[in-house]
Protein backbone atom coordinates (compact mmCIF):
# COMPACT_ATOMS: atom_id res chain seq x y z
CA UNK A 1 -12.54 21.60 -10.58
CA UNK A 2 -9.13 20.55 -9.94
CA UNK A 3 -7.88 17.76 -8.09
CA UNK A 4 -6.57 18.54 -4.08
CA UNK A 5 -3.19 20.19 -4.38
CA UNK A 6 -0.16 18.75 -2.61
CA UNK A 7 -0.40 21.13 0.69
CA UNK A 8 -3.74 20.55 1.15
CA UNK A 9 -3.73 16.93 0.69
CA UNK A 10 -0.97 16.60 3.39
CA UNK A 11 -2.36 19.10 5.31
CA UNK A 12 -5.42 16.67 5.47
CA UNK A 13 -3.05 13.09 6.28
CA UNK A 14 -0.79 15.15 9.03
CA UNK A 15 -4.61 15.65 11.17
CA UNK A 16 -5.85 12.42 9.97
CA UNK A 17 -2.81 10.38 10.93
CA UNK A 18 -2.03 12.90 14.80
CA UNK A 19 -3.45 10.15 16.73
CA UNK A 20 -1.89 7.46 15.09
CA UNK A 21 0.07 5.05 17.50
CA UNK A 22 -0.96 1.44 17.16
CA UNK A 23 -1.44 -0.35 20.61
CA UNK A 24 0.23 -4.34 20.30
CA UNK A 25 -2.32 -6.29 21.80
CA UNK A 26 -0.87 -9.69 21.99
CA UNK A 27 1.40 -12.18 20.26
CA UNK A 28 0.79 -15.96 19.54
CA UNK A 29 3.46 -18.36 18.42
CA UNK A 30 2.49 -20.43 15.05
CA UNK A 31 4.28 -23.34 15.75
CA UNK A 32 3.47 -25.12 12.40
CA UNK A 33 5.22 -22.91 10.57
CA UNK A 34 8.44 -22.21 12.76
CA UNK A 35 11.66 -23.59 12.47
CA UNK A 36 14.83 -24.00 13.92
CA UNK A 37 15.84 -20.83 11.48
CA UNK A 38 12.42 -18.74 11.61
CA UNK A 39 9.69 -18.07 14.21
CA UNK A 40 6.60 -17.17 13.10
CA UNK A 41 3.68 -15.45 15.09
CA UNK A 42 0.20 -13.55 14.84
CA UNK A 43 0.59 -9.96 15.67
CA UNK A 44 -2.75 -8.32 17.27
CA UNK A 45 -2.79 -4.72 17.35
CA UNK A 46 -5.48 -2.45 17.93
CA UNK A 47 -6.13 0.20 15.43
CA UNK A 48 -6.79 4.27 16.47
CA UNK A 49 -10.48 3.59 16.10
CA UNK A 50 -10.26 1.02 18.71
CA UNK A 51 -10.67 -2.09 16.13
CA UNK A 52 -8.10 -5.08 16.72
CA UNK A 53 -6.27 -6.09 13.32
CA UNK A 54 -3.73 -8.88 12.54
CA UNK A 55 -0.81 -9.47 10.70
CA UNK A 56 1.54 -12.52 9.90
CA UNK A 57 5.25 -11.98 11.36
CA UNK A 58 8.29 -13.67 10.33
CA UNK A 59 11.96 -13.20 12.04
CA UNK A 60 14.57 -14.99 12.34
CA UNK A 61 15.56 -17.57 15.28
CA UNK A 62 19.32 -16.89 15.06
CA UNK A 63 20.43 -12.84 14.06
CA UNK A 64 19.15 -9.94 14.19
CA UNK A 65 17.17 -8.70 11.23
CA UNK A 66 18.91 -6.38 8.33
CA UNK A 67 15.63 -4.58 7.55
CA UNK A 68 11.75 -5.05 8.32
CA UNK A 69 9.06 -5.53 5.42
CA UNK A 70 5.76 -4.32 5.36
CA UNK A 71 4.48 -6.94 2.66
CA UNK A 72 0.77 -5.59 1.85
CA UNK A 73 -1.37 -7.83 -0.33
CA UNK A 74 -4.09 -6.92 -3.02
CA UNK A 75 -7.51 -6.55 -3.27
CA UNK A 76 -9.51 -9.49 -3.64
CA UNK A 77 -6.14 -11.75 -2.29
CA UNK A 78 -5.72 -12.58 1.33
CA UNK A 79 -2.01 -12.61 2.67
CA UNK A 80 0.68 -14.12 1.07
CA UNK A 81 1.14 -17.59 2.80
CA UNK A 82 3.66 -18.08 5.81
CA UNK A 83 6.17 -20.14 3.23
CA UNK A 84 6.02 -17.23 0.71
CA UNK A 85 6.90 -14.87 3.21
CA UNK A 86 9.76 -17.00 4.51
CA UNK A 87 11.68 -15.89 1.61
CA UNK A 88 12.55 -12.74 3.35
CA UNK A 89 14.62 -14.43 5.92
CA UNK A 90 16.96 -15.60 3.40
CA UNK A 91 17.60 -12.06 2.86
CA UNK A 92 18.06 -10.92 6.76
CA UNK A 93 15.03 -9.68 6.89
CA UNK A 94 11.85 -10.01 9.32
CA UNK A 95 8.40 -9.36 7.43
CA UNK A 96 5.17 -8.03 8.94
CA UNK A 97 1.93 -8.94 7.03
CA UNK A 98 -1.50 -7.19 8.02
CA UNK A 99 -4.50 -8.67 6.97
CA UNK A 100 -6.94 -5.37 5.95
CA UNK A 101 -9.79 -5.08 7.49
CA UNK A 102 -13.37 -5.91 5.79
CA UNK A 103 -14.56 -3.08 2.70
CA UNK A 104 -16.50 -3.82 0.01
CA UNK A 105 -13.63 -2.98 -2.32
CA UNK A 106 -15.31 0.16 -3.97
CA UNK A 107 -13.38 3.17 -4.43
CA UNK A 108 -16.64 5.16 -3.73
CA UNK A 109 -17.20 3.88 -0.68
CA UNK A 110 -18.43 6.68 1.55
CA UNK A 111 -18.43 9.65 -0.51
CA UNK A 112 -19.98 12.52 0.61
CA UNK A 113 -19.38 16.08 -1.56
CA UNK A 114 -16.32 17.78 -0.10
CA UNK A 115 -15.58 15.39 2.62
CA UNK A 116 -12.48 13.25 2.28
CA UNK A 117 -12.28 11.82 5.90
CA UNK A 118 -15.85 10.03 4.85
CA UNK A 119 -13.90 7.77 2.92
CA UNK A 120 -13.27 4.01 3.51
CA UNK A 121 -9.95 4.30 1.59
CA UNK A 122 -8.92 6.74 4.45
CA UNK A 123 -9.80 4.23 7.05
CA UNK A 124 -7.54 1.44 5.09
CA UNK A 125 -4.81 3.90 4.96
CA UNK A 126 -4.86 4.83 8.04
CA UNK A 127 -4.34 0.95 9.07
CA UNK A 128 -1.42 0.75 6.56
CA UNK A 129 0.31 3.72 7.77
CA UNK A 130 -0.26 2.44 11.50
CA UNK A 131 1.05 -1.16 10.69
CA UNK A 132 4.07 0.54 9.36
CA UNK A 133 4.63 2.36 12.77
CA UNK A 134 3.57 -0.86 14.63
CA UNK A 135 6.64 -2.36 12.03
CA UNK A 136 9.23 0.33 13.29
CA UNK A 137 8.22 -0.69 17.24
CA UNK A 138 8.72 -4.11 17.07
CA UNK A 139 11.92 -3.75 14.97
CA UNK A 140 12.87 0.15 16.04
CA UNK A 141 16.71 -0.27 14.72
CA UNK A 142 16.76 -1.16 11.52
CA UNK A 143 15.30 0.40 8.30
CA UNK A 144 11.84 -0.29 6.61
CA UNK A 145 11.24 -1.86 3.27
CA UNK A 146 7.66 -1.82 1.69
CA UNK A 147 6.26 -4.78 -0.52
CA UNK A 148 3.04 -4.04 -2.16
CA UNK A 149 1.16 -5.66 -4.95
CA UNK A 150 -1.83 -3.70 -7.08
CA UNK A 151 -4.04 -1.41 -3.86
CA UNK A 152 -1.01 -3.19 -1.11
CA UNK A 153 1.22 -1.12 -3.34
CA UNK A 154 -0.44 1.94 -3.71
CA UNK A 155 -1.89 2.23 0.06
CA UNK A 156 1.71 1.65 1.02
CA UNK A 157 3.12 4.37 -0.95
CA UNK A 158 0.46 6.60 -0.06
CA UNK A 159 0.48 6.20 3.56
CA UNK A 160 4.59 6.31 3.33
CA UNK A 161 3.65 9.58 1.72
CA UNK A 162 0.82 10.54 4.55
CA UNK A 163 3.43 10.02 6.98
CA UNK A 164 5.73 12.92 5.88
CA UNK A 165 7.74 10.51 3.74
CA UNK A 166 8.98 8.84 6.98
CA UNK A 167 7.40 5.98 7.23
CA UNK A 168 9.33 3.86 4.92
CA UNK A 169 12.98 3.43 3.27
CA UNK A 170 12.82 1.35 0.64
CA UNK A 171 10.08 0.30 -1.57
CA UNK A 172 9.36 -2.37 -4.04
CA UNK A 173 5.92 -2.09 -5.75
CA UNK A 174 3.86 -3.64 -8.42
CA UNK A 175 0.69 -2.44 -10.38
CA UNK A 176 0.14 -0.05 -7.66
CA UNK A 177 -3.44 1.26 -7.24
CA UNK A 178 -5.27 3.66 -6.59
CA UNK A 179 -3.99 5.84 -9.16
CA UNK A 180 -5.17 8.91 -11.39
CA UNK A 181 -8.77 7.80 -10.73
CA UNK A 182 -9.88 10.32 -13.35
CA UNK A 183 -7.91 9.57 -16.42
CA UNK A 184 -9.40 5.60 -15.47
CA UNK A 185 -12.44 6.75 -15.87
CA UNK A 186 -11.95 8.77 -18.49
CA UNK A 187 -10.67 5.87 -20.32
CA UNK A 188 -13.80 3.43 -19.87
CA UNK A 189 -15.52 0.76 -18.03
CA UNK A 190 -12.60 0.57 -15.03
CA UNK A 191 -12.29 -2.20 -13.00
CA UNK A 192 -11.46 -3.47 -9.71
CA UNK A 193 -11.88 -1.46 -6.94
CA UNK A 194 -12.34 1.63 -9.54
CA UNK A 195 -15.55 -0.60 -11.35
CA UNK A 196 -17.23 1.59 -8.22
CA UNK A 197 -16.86 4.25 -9.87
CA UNK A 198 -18.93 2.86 -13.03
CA UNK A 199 -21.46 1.98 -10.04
CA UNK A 200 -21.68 5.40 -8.75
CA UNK A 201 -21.89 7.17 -12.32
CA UNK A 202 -25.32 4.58 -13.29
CA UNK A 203 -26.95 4.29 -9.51
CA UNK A 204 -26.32 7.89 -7.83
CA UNK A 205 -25.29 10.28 -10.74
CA UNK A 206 -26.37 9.06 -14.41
CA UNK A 207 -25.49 12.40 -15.31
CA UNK A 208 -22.27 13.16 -14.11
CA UNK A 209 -23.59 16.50 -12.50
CA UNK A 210 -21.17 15.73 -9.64
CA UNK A 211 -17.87 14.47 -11.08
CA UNK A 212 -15.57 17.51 -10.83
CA UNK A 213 -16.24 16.97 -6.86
CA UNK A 214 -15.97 13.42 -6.40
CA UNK A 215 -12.43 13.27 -8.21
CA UNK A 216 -11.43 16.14 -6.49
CA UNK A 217 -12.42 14.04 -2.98
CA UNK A 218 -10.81 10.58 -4.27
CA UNK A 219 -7.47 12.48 -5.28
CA UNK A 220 -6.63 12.15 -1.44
CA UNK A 221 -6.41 8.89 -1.28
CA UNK A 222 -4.70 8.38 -4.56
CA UNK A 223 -1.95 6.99 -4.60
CA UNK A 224 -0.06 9.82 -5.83
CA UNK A 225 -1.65 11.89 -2.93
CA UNK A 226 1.71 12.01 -1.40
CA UNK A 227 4.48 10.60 -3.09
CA UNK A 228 6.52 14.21 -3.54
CA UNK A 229 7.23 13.02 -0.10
CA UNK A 230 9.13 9.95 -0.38
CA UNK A 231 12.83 10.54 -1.56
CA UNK A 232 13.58 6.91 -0.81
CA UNK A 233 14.24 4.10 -3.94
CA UNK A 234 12.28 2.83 -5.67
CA UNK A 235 11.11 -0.46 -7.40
CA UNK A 236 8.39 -0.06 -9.42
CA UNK A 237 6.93 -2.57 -11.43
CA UNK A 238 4.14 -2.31 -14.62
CA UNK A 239 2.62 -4.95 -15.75
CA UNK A 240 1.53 -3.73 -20.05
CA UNK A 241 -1.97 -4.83 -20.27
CA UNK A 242 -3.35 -4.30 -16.65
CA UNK A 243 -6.94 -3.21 -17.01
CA UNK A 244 -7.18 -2.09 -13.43
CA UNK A 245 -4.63 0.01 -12.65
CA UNK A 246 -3.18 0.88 -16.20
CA UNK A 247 0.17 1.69 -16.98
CA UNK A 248 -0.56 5.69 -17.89
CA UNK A 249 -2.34 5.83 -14.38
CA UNK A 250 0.58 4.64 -12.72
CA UNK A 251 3.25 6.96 -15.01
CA UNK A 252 1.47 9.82 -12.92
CA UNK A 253 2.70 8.02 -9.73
CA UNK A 254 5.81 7.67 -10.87
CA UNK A 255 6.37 10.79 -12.35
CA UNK A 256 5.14 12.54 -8.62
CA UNK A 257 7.69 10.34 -6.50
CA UNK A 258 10.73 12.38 -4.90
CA UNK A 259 13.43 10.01 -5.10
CA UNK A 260 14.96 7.54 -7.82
CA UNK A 261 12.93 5.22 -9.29
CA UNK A 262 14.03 1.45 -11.20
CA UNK A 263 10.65 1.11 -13.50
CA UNK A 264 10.58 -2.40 -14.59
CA UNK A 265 7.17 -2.61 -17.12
CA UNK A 266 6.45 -6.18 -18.34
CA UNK A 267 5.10 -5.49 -21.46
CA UNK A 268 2.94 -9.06 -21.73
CA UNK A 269 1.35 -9.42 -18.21
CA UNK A 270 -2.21 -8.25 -17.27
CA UNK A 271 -2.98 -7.61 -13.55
CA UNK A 272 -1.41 -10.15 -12.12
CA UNK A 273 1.58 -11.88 -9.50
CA UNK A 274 4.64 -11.16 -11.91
CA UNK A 275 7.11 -13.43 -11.22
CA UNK A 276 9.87 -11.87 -12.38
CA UNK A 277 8.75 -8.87 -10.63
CA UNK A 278 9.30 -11.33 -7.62
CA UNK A 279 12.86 -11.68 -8.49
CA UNK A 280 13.97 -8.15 -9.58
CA UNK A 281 12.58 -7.00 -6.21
CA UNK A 282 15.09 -9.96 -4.50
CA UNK A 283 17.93 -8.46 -5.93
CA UNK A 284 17.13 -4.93 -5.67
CA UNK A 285 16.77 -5.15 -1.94
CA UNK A 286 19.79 -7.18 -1.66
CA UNK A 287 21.97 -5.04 -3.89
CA UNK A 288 20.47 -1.68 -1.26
CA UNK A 289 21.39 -3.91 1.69
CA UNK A 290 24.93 -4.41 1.31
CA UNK A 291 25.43 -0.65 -0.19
């Protein structure tokens, strides 16, 4: 059985995402980590299935931001700290954070045969495509950047994608996950948020009697899912030796995406903060600003 084709997949994400317009619940001022150049506050929103999230923002005191960035973290890492995010304002930039709701981190989380929408992945997508739209309310004049790191990455590409390739302009990604679920498998033992899938394959189906189906449910919230949608740049970053999301899972991401892509692959780095990844994405964004 093949995976979900391209229609039907975004057939799926344009129902799943129809109700999708986050509600700002409140702001509160960090003080401790606002300056005379930056203000930083919490940003409580709630959700389409009524649940209030948060998410670290950072804008400047003085101008007008150049661009807004959706920085989305990893699994298994909490948000990047409000100091590491102040790096965006020396670009012009404000930043928007979320923090992702609790999941146990298992890509089979809520699998039932021929049911996508059971998901939990679809749940954390649809938060990532809804902080992205909360990102274009607060800042509705000025274009969106995404920064995502390992399932950050991918769940921002694929809700980007899910959102008819509007929901972002520029992206800057690294070690992106979710990604060709089957071909991890197929090469052994996966790990991360895929080890679930080892899980699933000894506990619920020792004899793989139900494979063709599951892969088939998981490609929608691949990270590929979408991503002939978005015709906007991008950085993409491979790290050589990543056991989690390895580097012939993410060629099939990058080999789906629309628009130009700058594929930086570190040939000696494992799954990991790169940080040279850190600094080609610095430059990238600044060389797209002043184009």
């Amino acid at each position: 059985m093949a995976d979900a084709s391209f229609e039907e997949i975004a057939s799926f994400w344009k129902g799943q995402l129809s109700g999708a317009v986050p509600e700002l619940v409140s702001t509160e001022p960090e003080p401790a980590f606002s300056t005379a150049s930056g203000k930083a506050q919490t940003v409580f929103w709630k959700a389409e299935d009524g649940q209030v999230l948060k998410a670290r923002m950072l804008e400047s005191a003085r101008i007008s931001p150049l661009a807004v960035v959706c920085a989305f973290h990893d699994a298994g890492r909490p948000v990047r700290g409000w100091h590491h995010l102040g790096r965006w304002l020396a670009l012009g930039c404000a930043v928007l954070s979320p923090e992702r709701r609790f999941w146990s981190e298992d890509v089979c989380e809520g699998y039932v045969a021929g049911a996508p929408a059971s998901l939990a992945l679809v749940r954390q997508e649809k938060d990532t495509a809804e902080a992205m739209l909360l990102a274009r309310r607060l800042f509705p004049s000025v274009p969106l950047i995404v920064y995502g790191e390992g399932l950050g990455a991918g769940l921002g590409v694929a809700a980007a994608g899910a959102l008819e390739g509007k929901g972002a302009d520029l992206f800057c990604i690294l070690n992106p996950l979710p990604c060709a679920l089957r071909r991890v498998w197929e090469k052994g033992m996966p790990e991360g948020i895929a080890s679930g899938l080892t899980r699933y394959f000894r506990e619920k189906d020792s004899l793989a009697k139900t494979s063709d189906d599951l892969f088939r449910t998981l490609s929608y919230v691949q990270a590929e899912a979408c991503a002939p949608a978005i015709g906007a740049p991008v950085l993409f970053g491979t790290s050589g030796l990543d056991p989690v999301t390895p580097p012939e899972a993410q060629d099939v991401l990058a080999s789906a995406l629309s628009g130009p892509v700058t594929r930086n692959v570190y040939p000696r780095w494992a799954h990991e903060r790169v940080n040279a990844f850190e600094d080609a994405t610095f430059s990238f964004v600044s060389s797209w600003l002043m184009s």
